[in-house]
Protein backbone atom coordinates (compact mmCIF):
# COMPACT_ATOMS: atom_id res chain seq x y z
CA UNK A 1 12.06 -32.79 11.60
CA UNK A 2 10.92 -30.91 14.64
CA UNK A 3 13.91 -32.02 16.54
CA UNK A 4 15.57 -30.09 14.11
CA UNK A 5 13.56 -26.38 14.82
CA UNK A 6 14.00 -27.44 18.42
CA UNK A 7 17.57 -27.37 19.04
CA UNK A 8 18.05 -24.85 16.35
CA UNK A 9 15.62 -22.17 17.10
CA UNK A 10 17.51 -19.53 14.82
CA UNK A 11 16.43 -21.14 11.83
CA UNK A 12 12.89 -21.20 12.14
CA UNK A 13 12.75 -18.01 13.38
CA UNK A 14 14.66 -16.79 10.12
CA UNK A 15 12.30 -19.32 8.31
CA UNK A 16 9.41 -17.30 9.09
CA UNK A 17 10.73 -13.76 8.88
CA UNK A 18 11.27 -14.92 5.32
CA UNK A 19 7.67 -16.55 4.60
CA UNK A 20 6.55 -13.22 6.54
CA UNK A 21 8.37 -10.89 3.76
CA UNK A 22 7.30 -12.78 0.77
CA UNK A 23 3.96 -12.69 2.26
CA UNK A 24 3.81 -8.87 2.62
CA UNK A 25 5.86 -8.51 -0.98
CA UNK A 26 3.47 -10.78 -2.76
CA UNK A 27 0.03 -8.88 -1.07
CA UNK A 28 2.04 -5.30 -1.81
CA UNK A 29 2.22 -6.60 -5.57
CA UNK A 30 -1.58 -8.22 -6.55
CA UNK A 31 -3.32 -5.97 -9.08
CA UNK A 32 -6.32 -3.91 -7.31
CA UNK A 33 -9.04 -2.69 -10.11
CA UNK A 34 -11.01 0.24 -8.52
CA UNK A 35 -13.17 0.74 -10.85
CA UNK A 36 -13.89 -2.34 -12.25
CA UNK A 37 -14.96 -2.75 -16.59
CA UNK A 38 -19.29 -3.01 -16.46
CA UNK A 39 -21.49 -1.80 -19.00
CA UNK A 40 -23.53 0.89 -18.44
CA UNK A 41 -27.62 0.06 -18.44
CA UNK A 42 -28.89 0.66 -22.19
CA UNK A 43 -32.33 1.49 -23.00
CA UNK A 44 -34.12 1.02 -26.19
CA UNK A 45 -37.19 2.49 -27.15
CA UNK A 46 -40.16 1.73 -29.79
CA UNK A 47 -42.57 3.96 -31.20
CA UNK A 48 -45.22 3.45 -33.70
CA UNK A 49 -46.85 6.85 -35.14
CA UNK A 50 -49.41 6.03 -37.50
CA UNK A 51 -49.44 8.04 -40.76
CA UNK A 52 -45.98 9.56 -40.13
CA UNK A 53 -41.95 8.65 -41.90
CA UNK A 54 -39.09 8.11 -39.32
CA UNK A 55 -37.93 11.96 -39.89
CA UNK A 56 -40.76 13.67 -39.07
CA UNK A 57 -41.44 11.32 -36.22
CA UNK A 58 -37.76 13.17 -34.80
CA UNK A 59 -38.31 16.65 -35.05
């Protein structure tokens, strides 16, 4: 086989021109996220008020 790329020199230079374009086509093409889906840091919060309903505990 590398008889063959020896005395023909042609073809594996056009061999890896090829595999070079595909290469650069195929990179060119890959989906890039920049922002990528997280979820935002929730906080939840408990407080007891003695003697008081949930609505007047909010205003």
């Amino acid at each position: 086989m590398s008889k063959f790329f020896i005395n023909r020199p042609i073809v594996a230079m056009v061999i890896s021109i090829v595999m070079v374009i595909v290469g650069t086509i195929t990179i060119l093409s890959l989906p890039v996220a920049q922002f990528p889906n997280i979820a935002p840091p929730e906080i939840q919060v408990l407080a007891t008020y003695v003697g008081r309903t949930g609505d007047e505990r909010r205003g």
